[in-house]
N, C-alpha and C. Protein backbone atom coordinates (compact mmCIF):
# COMPACT_ATOMS: atom_id res chain seq x y z
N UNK A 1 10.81 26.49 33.09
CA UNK A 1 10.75 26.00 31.73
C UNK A 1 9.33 25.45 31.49
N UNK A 2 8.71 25.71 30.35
CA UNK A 2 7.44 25.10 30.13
C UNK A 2 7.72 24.11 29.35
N UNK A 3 6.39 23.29 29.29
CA UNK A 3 6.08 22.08 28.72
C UNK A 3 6.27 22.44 26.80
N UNK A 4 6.21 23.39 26.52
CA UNK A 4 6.15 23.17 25.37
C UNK A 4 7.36 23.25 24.27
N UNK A 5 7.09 22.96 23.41
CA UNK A 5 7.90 22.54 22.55
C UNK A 5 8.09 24.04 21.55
N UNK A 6 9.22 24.31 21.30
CA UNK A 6 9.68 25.47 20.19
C UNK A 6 9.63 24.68 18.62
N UNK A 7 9.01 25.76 18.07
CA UNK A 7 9.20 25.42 16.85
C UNK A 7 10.14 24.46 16.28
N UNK A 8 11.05 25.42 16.57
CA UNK A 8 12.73 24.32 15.99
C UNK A 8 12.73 23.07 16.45
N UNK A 9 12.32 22.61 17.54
CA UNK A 9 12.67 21.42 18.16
C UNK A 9 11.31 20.57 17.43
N UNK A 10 10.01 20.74 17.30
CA UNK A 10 9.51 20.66 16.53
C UNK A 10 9.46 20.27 15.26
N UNK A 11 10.27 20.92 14.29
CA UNK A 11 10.94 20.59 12.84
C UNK A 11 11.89 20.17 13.20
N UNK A 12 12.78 19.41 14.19
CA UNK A 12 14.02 19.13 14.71
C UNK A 12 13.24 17.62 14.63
N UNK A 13 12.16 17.40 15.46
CA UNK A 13 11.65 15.99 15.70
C UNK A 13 10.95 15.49 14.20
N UNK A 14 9.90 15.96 13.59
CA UNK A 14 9.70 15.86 12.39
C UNK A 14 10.99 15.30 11.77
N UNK A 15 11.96 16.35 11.48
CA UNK A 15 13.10 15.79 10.73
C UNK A 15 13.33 14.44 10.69
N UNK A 16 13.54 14.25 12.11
CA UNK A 16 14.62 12.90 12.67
C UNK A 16 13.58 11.65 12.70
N UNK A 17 11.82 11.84 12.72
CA UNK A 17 11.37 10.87 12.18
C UNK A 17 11.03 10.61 10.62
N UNK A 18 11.29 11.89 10.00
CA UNK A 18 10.94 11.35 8.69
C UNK A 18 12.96 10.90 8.14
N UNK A 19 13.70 10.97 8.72
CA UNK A 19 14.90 10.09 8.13
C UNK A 19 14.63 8.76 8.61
N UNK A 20 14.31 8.44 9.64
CA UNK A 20 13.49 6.97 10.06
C UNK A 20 12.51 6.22 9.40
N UNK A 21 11.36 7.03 9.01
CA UNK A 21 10.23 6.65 8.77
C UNK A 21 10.25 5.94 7.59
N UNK A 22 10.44 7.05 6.22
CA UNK A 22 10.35 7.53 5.06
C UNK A 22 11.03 6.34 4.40
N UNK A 23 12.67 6.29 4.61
CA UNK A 23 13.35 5.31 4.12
C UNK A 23 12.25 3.76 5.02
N UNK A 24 11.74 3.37 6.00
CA UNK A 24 11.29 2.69 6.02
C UNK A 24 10.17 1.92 5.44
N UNK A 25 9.60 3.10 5.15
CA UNK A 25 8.18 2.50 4.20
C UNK A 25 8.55 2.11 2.93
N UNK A 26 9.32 2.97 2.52
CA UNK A 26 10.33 2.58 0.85
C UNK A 26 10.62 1.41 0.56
N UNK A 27 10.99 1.05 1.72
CA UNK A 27 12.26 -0.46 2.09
C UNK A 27 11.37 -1.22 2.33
N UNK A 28 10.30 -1.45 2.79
CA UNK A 28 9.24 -2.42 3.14
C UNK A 28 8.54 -2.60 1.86
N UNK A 29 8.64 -1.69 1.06
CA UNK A 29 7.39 -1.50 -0.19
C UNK A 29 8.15 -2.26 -1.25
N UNK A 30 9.72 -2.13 -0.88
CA UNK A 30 10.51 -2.49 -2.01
C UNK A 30 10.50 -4.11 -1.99
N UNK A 31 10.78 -4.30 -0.96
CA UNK A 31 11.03 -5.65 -0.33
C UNK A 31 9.69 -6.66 -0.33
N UNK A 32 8.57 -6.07 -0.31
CA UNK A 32 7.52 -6.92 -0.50
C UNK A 32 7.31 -6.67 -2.15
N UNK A 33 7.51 -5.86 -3.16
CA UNK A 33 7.40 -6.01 -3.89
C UNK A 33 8.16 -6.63 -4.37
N UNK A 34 9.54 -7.32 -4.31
CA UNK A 34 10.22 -7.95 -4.71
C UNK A 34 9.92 -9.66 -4.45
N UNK A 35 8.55 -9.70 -3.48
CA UNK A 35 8.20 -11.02 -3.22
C UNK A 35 7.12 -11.36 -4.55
N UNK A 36 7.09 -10.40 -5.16
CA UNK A 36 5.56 -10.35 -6.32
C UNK A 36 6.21 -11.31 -7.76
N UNK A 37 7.46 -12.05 -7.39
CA UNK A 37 8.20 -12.38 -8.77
C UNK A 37 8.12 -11.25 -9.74
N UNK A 38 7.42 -12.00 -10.79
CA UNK A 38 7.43 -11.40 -12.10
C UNK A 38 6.18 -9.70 -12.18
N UNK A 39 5.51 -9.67 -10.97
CA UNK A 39 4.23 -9.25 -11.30
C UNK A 39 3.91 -8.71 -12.61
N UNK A 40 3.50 -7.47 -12.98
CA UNK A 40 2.99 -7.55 -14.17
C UNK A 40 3.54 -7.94 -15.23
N UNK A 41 4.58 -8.49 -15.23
CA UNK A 41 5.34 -8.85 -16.58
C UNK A 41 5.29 -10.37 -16.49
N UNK A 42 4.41 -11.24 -15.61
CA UNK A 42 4.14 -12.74 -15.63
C UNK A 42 3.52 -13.03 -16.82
N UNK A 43 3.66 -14.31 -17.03
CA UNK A 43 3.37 -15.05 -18.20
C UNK A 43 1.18 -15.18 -17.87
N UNK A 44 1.36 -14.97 -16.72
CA UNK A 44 0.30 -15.33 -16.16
C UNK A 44 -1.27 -14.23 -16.00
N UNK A 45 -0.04 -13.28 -15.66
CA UNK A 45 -0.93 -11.95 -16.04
C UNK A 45 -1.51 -11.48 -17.10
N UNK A 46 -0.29 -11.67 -18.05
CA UNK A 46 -0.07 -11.24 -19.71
C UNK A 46 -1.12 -11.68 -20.30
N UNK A 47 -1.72 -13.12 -19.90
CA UNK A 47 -2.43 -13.62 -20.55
C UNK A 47 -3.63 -13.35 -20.08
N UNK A 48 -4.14 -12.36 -19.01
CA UNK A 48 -5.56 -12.24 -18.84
C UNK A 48 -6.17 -11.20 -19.51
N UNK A 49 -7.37 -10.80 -19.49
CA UNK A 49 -8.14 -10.18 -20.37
C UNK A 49 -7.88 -8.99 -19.56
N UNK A 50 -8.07 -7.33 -20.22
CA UNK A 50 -7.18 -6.55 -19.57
C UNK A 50 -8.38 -5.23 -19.62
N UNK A 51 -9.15 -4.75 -18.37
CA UNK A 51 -10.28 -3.39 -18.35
C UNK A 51 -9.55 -2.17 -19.76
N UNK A 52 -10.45 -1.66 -20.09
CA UNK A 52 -9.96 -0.86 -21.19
C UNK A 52 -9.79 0.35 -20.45
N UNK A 53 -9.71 0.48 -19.16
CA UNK A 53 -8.88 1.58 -18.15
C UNK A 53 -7.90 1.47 -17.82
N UNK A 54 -7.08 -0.35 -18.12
CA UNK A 54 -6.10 -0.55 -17.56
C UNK A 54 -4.98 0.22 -17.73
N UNK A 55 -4.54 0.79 -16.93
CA UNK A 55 -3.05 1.78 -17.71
C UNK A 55 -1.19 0.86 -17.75
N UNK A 56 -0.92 1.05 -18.58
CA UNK A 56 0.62 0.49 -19.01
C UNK A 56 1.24 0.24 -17.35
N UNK A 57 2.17 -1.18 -18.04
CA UNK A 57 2.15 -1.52 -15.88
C UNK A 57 3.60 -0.29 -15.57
N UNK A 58 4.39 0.05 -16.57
CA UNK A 58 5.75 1.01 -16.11
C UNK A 58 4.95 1.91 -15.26
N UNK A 59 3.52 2.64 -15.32
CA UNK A 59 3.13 3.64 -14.55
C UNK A 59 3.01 3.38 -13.49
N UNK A 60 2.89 1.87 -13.16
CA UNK A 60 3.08 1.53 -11.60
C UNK A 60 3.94 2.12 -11.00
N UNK A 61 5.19 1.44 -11.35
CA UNK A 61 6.49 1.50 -11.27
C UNK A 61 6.65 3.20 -10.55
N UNK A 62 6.02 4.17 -11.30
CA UNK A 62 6.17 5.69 -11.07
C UNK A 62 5.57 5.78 -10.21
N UNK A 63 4.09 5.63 -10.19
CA UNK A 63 3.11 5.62 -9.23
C UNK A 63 3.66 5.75 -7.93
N UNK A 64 3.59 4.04 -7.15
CA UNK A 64 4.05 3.75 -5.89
C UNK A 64 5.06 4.29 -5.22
N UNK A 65 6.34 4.56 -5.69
CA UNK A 65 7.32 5.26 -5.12
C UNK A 65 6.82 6.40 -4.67
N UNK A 66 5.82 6.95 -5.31
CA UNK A 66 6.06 8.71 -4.85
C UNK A 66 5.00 8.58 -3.57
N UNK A 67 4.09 7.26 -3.90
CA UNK A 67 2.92 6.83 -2.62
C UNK A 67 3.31 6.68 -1.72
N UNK A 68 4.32 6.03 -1.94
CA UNK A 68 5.10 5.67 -0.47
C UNK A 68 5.64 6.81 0.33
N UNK A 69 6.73 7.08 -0.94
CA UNK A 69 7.10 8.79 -0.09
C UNK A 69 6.03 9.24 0.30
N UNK A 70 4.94 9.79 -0.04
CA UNK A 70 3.98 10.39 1.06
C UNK A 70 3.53 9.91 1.99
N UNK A 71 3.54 8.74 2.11
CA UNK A 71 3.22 8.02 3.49
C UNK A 71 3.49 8.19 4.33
N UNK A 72 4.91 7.84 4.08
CA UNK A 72 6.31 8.13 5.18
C UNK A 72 6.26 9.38 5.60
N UNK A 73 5.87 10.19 4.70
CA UNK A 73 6.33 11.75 5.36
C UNK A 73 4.69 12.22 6.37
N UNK A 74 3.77 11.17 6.10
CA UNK A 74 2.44 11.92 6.57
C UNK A 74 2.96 10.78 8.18
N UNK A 75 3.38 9.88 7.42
CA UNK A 75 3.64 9.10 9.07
C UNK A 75 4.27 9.58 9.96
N UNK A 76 5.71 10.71 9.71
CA UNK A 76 6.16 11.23 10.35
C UNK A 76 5.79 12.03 10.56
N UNK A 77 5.13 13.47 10.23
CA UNK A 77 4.21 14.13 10.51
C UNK A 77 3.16 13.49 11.84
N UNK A 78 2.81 12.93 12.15
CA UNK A 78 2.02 12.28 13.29
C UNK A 78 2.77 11.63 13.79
N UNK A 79 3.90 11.22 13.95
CA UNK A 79 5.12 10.13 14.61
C UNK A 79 5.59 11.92 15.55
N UNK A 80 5.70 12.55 14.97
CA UNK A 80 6.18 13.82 15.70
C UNK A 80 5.70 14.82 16.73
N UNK A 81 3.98 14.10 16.15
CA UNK A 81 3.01 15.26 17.28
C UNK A 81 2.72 14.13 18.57
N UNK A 82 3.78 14.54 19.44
CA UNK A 82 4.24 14.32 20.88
C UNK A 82 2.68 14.69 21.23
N UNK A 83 2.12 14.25 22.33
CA UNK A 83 1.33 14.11 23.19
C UNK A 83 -0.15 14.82 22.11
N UNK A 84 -0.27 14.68 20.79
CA UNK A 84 -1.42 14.76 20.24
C UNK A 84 -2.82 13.59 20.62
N UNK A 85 -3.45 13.98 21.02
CA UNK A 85 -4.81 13.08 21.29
C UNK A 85 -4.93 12.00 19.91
N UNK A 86 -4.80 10.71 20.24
CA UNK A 86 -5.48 9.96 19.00
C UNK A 86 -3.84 9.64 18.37
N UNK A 87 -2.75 9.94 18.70
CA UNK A 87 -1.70 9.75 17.92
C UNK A 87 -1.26 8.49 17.74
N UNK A 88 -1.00 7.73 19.09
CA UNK A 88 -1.07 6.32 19.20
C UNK A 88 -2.01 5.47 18.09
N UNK A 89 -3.14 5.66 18.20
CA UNK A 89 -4.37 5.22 17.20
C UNK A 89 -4.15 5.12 16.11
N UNK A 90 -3.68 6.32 15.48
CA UNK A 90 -3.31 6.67 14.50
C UNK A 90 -2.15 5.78 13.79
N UNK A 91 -1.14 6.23 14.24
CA UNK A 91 0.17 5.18 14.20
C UNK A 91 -0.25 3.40 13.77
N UNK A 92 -1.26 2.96 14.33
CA UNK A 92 -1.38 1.93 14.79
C UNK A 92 -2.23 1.39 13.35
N UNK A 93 -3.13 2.12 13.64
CA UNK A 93 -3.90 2.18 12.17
C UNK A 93 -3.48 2.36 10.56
N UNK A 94 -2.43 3.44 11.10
CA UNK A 94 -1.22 3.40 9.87
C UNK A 94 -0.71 2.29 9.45
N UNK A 95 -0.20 1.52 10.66
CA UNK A 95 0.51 0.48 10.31
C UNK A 95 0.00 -0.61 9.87
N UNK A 96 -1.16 -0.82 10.24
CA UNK A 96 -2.18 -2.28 9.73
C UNK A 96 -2.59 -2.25 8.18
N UNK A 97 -3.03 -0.92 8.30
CA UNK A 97 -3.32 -0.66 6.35
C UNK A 97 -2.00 -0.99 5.86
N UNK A 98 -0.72 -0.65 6.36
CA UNK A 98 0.07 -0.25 5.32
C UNK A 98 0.54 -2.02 5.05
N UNK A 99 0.46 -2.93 6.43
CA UNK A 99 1.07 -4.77 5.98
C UNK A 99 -0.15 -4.87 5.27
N UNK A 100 -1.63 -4.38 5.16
CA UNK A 100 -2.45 -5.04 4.67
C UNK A 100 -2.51 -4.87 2.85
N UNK A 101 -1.82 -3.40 2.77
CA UNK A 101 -1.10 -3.00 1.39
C UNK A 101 -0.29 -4.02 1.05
N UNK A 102 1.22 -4.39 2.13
CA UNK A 102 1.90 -5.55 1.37
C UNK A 102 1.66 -6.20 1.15
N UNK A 103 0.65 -6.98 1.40
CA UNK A 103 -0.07 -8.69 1.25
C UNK A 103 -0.53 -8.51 -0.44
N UNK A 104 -1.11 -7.12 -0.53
CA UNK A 104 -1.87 -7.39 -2.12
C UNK A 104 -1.46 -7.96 -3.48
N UNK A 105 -0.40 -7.48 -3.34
CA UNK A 105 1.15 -8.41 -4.56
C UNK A 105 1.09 -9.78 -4.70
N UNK A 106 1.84 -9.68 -3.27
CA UNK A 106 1.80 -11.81 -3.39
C UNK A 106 0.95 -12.46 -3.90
N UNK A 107 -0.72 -12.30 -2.82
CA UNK A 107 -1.93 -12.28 -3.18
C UNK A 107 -2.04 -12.69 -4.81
N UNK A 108 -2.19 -11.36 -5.22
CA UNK A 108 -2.50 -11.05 -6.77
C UNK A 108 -1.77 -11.83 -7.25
N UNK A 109 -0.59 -11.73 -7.92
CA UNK A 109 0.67 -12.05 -8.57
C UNK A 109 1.23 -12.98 -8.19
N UNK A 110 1.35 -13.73 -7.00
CA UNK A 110 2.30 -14.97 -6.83
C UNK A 110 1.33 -16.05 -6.41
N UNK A 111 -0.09 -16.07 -5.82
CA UNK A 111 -0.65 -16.86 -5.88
C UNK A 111 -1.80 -17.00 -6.84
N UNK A 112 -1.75 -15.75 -7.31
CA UNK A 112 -2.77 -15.64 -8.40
C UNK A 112 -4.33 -15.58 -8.34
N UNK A 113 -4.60 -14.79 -7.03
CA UNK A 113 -5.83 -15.12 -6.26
C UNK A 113 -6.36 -13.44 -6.48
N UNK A 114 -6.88 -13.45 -7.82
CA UNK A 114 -7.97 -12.34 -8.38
C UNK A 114 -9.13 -11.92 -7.21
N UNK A 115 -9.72 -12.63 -6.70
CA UNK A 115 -10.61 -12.72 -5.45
C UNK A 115 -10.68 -12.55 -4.65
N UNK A 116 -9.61 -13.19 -3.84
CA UNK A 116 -8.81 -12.67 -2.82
C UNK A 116 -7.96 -11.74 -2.70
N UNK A 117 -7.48 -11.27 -3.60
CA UNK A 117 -7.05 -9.77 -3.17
C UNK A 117 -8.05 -8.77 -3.94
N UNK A 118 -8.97 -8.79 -4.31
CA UNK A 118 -9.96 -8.36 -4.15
C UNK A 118 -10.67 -7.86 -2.97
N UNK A 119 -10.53 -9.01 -2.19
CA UNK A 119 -11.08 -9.02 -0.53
C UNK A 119 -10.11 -8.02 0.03
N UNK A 120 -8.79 -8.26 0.06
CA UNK A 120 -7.69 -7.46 0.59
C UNK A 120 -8.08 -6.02 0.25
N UNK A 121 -8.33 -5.60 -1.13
CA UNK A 121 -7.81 -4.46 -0.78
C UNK A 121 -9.36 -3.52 -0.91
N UNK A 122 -10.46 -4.15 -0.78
CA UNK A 122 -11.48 -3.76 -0.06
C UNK A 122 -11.64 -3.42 1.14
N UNK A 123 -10.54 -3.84 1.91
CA UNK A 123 -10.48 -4.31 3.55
C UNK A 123 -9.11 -2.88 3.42
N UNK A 124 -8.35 -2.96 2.81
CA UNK A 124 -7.31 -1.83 2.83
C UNK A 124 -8.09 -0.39 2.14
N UNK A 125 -9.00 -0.49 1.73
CA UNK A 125 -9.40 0.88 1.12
C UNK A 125 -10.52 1.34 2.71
N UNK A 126 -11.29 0.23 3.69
CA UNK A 126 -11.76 1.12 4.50
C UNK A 126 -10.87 1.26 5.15
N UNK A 127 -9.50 0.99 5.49
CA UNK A 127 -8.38 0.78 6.58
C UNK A 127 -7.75 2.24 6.06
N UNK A 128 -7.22 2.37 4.73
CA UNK A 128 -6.94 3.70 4.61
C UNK A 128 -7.79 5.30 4.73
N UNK A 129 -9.12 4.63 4.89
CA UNK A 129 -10.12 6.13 4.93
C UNK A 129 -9.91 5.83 6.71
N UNK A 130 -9.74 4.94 6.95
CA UNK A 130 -10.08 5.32 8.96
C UNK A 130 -8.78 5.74 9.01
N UNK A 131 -7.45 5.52 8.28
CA UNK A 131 -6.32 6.69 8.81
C UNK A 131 -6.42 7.69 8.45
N UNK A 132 -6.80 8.22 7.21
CA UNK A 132 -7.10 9.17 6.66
C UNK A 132 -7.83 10.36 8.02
N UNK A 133 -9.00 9.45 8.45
CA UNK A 133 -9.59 10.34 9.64
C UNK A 133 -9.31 10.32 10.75
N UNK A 134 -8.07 9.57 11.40
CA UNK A 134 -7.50 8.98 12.68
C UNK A 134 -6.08 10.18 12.67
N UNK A 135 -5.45 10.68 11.32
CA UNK A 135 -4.38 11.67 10.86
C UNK A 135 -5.10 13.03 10.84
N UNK A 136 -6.37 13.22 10.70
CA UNK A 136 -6.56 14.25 10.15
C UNK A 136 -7.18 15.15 11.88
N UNK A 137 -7.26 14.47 12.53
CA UNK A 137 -7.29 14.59 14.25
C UNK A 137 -6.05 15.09 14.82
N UNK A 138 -4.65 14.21 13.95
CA UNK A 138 -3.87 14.52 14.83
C UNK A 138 -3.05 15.84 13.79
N UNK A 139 -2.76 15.54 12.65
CA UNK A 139 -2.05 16.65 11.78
C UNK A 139 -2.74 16.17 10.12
N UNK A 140 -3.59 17.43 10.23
CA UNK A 140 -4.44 17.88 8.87
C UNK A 140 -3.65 17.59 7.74
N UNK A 141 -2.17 18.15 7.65
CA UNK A 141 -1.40 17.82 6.39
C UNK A 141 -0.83 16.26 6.23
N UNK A 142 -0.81 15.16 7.13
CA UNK A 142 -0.89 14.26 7.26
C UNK A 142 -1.93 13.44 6.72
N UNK A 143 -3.08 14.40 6.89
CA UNK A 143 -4.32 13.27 6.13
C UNK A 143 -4.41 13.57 4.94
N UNK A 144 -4.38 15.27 4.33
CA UNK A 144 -4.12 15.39 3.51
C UNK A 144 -2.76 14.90 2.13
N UNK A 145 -1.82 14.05 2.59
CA UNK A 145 -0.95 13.84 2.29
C UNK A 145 -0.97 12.56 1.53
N UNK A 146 -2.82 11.70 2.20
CA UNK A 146 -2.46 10.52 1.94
C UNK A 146 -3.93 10.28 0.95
N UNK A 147 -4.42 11.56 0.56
CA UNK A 147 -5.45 11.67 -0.55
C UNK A 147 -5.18 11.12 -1.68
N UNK A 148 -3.77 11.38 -2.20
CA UNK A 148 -3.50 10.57 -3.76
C UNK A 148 -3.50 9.45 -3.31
N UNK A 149 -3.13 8.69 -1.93
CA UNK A 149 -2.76 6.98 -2.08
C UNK A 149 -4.32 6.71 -2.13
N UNK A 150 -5.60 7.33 -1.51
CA UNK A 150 -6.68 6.77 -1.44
C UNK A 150 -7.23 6.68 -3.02
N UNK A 151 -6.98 8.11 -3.30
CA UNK A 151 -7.41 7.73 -4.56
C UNK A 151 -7.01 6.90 -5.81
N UNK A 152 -5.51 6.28 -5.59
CA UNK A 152 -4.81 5.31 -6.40
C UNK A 152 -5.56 4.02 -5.70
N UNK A 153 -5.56 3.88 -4.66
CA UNK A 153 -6.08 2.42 -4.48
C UNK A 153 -7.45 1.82 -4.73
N UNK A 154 -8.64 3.35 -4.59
CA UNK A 154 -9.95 3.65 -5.37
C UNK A 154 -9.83 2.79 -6.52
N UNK A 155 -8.82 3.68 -7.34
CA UNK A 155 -8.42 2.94 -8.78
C UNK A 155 -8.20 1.43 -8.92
N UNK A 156 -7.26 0.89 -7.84
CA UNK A 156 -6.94 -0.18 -8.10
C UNK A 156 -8.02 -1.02 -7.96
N UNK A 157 -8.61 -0.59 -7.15
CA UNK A 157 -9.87 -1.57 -6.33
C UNK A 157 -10.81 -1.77 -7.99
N UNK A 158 -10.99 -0.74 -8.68
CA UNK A 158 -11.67 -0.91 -9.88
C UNK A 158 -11.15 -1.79 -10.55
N UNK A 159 -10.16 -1.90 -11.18
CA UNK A 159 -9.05 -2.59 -11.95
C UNK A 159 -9.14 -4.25 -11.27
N UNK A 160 -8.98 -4.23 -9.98
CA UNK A 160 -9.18 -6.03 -9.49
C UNK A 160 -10.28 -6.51 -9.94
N UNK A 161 -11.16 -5.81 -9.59
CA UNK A 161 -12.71 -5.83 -10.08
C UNK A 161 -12.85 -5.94 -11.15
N UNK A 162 -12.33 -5.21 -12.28
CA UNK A 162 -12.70 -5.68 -13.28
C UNK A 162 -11.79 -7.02 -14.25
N UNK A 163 -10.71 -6.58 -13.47
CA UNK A 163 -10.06 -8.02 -13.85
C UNK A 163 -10.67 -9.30 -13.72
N UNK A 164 -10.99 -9.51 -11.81
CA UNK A 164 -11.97 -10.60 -11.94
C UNK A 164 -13.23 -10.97 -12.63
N UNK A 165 -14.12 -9.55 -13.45
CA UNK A 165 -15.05 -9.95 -14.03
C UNK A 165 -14.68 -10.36 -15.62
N UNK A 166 -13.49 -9.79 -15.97
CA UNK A 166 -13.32 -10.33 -17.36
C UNK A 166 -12.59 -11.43 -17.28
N UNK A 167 -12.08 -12.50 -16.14
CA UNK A 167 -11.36 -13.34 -16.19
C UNK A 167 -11.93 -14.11 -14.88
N UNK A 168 -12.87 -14.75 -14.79
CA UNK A 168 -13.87 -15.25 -13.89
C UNK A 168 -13.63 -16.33 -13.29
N UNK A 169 -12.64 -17.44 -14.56
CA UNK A 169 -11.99 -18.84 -13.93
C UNK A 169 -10.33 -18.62 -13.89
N UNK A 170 -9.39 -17.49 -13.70
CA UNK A 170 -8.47 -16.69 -14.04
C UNK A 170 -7.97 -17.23 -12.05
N UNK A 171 -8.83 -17.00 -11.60
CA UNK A 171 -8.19 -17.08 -9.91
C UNK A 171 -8.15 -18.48 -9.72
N UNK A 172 -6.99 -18.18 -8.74
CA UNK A 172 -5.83 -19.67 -8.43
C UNK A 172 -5.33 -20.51 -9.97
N UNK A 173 -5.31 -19.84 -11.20
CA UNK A 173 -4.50 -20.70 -12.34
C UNK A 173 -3.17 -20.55 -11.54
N UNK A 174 -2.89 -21.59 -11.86
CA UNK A 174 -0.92 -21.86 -11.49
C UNK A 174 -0.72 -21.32 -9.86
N UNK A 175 -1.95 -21.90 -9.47
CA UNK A 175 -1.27 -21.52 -7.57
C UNK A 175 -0.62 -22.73 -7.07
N UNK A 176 -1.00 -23.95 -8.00
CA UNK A 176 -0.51 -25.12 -7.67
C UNK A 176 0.90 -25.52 -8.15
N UNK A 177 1.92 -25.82 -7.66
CA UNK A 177 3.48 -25.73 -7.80
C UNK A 177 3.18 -26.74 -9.35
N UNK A 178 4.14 -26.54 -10.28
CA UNK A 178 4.10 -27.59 -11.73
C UNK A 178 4.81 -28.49 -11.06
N UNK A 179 4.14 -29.66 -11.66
CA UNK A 179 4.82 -31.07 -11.14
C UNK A 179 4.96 -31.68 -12.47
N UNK A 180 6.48 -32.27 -12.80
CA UNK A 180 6.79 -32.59 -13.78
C UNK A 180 7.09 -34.37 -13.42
N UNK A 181 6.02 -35.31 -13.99
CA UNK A 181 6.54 -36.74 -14.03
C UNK A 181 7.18 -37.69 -14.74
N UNK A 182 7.39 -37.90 -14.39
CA UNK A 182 9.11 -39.23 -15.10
C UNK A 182 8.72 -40.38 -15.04
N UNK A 183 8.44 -41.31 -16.12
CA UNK A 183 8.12 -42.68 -15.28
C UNK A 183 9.80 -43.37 -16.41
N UNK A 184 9.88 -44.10 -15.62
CA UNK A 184 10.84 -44.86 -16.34
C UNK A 184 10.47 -46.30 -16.34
């Protein structure tokens, strides 16, 4: 028997990590976005000055889901290539961009730190080009897979940016809990 692997078993392993994977990234994406409260529909947001690129926030909403799905499926795609050089790396690298993706919400939206996630997802846009080239070592359609997320977060990275420049004293409003006093 040789070392190698048949096709089928192949799309057999693929399969069985993208039923793993796929629903995982979903569920993580969902779940940290559900830490974002109100995000774009905050009282807080609403009220900042808004890039005349900004697009309607429901397109988020469309956006990310389908980002994610490709993630998942480029993750499994490289979760599958058994003894590929760099796969480990890869994986690993996957995974750091992708918590450094969840942080950007909270960040933004629940602490209200224009600046700081600014920083974040400067730090996640070189984190996604080194998987981009850490995937594309191990499975080409894998790196290719994750071209629209680079170029959505390109976008976003503009959009923080310009948020913070049209709203300059806008970071940390309301990071401080409201304290309501009573004197009697």
């Amino acid at each position: 028997m040789t070392g190698l692997a048949s096709k089928a078993q192949l799309r057999a392993s693929f399969f069985r990590w993208a039923l793993f994977v796929v629903p995982a990234v979903m569920l993580l994406a969902f779940l940290a976005a559900q830490l974002s409260m109100d995000g774009p529909n905050s009282a807080w947001y609403n009220g900042l000055d808004k890039p005349a690129f900004n697009p309607p926030s429901y397109l988020f909403g469309i956006v990310w889901p389908i980002l994610y799905f490709l993630m998942g499926i480029a993750l499994a795609l490289v979760c599958a290539a058994w003894g590929a050089r760099g796969r480990t790396m890869a994986i690993v690298v996957f995974v750091v961009q992708f918590l450094v993706n969840l942080t950007w919400s909270p960040i933004y939206f629940n602490f209200q730190q224009i600046d700081v996630a600014l920083g974040v997802i400067l730090v996640l846009d070189v984190l996604v080009i080194a998987t981009i080239i850490l995937f594309w070592k191990v499975r080409r359609l894998a790196a290719l897979l994750l071209l629209p997320y680079l170029a959505w977060i390109l976008f976003a990275t503009a959009l923080n940016y310009e948020f913070l420049r049209l709203n300059p004293g806008a970071s940390g409003e309301g990071s401080e809990p409201a304290v309501q006093r009573i004197e009697l």
